[in-house]
C-alpha atoms as a PDB file:
ATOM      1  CA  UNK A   1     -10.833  -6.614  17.570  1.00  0.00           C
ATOM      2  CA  UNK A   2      -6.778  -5.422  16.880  1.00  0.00           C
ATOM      3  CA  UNK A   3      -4.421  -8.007  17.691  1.00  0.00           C
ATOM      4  CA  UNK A   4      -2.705  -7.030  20.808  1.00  0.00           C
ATOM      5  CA  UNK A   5       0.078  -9.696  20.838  1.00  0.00           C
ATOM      6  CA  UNK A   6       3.831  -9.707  19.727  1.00  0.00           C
ATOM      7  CA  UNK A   7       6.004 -12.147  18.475  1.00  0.00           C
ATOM      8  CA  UNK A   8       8.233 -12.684  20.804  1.00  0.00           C
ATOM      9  CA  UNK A   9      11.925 -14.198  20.042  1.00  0.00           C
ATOM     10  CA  UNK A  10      14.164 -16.116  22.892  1.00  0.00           C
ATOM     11  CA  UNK A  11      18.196 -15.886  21.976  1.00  0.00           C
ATOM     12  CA  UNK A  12      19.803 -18.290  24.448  1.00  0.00           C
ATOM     13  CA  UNK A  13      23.484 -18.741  25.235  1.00  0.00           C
ATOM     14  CA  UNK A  14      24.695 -21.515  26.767  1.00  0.00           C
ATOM     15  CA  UNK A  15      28.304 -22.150  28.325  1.00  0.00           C
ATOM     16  CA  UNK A  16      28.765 -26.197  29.383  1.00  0.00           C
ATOM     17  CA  UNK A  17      31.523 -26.537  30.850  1.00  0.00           C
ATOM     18  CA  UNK A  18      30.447 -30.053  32.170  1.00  0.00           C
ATOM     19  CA  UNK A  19      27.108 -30.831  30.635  1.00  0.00           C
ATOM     20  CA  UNK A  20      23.720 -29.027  29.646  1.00  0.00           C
ATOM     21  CA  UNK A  21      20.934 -28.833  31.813  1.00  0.00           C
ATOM     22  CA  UNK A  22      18.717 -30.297  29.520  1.00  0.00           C
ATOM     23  CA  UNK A  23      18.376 -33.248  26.978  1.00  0.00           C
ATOM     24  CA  UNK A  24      19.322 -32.672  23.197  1.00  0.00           C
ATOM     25  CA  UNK A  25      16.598 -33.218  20.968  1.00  0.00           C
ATOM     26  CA  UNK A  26      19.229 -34.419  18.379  1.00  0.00           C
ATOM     27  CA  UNK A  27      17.526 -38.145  17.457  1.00  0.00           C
ATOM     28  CA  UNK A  28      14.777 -38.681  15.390  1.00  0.00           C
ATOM     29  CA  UNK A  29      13.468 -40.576  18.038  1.00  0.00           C
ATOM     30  CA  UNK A  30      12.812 -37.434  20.120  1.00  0.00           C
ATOM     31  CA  UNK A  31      11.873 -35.231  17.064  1.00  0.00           C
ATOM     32  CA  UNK A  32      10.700 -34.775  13.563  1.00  0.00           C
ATOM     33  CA  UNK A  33      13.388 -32.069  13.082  1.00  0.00           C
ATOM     34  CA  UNK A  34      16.865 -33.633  14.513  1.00  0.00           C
ATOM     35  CA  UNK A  35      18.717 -31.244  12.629  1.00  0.00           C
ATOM     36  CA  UNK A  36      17.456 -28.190  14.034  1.00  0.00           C
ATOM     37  CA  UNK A  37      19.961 -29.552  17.278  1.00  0.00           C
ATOM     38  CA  UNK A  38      17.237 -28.415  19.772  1.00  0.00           C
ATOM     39  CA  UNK A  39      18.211 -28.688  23.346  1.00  0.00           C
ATOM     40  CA  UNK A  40      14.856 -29.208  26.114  1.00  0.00           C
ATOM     41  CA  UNK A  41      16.427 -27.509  29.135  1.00  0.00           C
ATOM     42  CA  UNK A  42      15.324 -29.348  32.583  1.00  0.00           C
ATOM     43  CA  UNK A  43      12.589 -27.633  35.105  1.00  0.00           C
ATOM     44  CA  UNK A  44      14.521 -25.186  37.377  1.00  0.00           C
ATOM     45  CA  UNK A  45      17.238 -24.530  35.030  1.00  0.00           C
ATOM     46  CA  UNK A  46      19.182 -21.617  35.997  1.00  0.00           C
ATOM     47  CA  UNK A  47      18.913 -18.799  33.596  1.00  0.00           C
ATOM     48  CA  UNK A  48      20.073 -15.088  33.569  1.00  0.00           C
ATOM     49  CA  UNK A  49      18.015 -12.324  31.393  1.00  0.00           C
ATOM     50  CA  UNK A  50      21.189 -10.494  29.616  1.00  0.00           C
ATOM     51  CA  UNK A  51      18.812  -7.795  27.767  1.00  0.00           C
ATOM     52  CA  UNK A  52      15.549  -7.331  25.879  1.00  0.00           C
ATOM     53  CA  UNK A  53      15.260  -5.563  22.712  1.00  0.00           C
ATOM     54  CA  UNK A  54      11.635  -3.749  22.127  1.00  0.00           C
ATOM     55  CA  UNK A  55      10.658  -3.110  18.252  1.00  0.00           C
ATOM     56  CA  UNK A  56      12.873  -4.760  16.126  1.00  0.00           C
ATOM     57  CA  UNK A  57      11.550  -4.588  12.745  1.00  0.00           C
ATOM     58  CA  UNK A  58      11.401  -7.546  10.947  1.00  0.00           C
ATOM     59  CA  UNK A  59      12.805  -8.062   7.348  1.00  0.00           C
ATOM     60  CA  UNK A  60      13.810 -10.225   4.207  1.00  0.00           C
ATOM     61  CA  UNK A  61      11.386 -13.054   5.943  1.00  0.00           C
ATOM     62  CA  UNK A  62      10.724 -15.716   3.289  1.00  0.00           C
ATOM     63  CA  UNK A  63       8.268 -18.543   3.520  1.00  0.00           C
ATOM     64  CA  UNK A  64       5.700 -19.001   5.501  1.00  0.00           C
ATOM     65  CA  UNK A  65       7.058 -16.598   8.109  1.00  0.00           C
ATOM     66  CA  UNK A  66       6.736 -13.539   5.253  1.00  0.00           C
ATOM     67  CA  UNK A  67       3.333 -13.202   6.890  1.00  0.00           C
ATOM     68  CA  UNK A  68       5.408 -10.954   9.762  1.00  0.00           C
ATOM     69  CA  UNK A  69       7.781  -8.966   7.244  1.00  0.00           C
ATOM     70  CA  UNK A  70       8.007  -5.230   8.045  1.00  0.00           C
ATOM     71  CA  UNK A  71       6.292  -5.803  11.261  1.00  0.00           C
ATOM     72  CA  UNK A  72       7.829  -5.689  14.794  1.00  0.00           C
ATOM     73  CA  UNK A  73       9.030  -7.835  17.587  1.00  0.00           C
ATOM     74  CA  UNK A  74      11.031  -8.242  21.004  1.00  0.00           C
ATOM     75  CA  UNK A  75      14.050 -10.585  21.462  1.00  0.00           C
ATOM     76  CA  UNK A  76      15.070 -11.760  24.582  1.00  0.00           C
ATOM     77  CA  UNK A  77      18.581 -12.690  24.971  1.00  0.00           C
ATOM     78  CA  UNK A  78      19.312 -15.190  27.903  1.00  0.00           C
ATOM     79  CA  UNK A  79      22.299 -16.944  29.436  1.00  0.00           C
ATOM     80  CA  UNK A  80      22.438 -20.282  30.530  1.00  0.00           C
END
C-alpha cells in the first residue's frame, strides 16, 4: 500500500501587542526542550490562514529528518 500522506509544516506569526494567547513552554518544568521557546496557544485562539504553499521540495535535511530529503511537502503560514 503507497503512502498517501504529506508532511505537513505550520509557519506561525505572532504579533503581541499585550500578551500571547497561549502559555510559553519556556521552563523545564513544562518541557524536555525549553530552548526550543515553544508557545501552547489557548483553545479558540484566533488565527488567520495567510497562504499555503503545495510541493515544496525538501533539501540539505541532516539527521534523523534526512529520511524526507528530496521529497515534498506543504507549509502553512498563519497569523496570530
Amino acid at each position: 500500500m503507497e503512502e498517501t500522506s504529506t508532511p505537513t509544516l505550520f509557519v506561525f506569526a505572532c504579533q503581541n501587542y499585550d500578551r500571547i494567547c497561549g502559555m510559553t513552554m519556556n521552563n523545564e518544568a513544562y518541557t524536555a526542550y525549553p530552548s526550543e521557546a515553544e508557545v501552547l496557544l489557548t483553545e479558540g485562539c484566533p488565527i488567520n490562514v495567510l497562504a499555503v504553499d503545495y510541493g515544496v521540495k525538501i533539501s540539505n535535511a541532516l539527521g534523523q529528518i534526512g529520511f524526507y530529503n528530496g521529497k515534498e511537502m506543504t507549509v502553512v503560514h498563519l497569523f496570530h
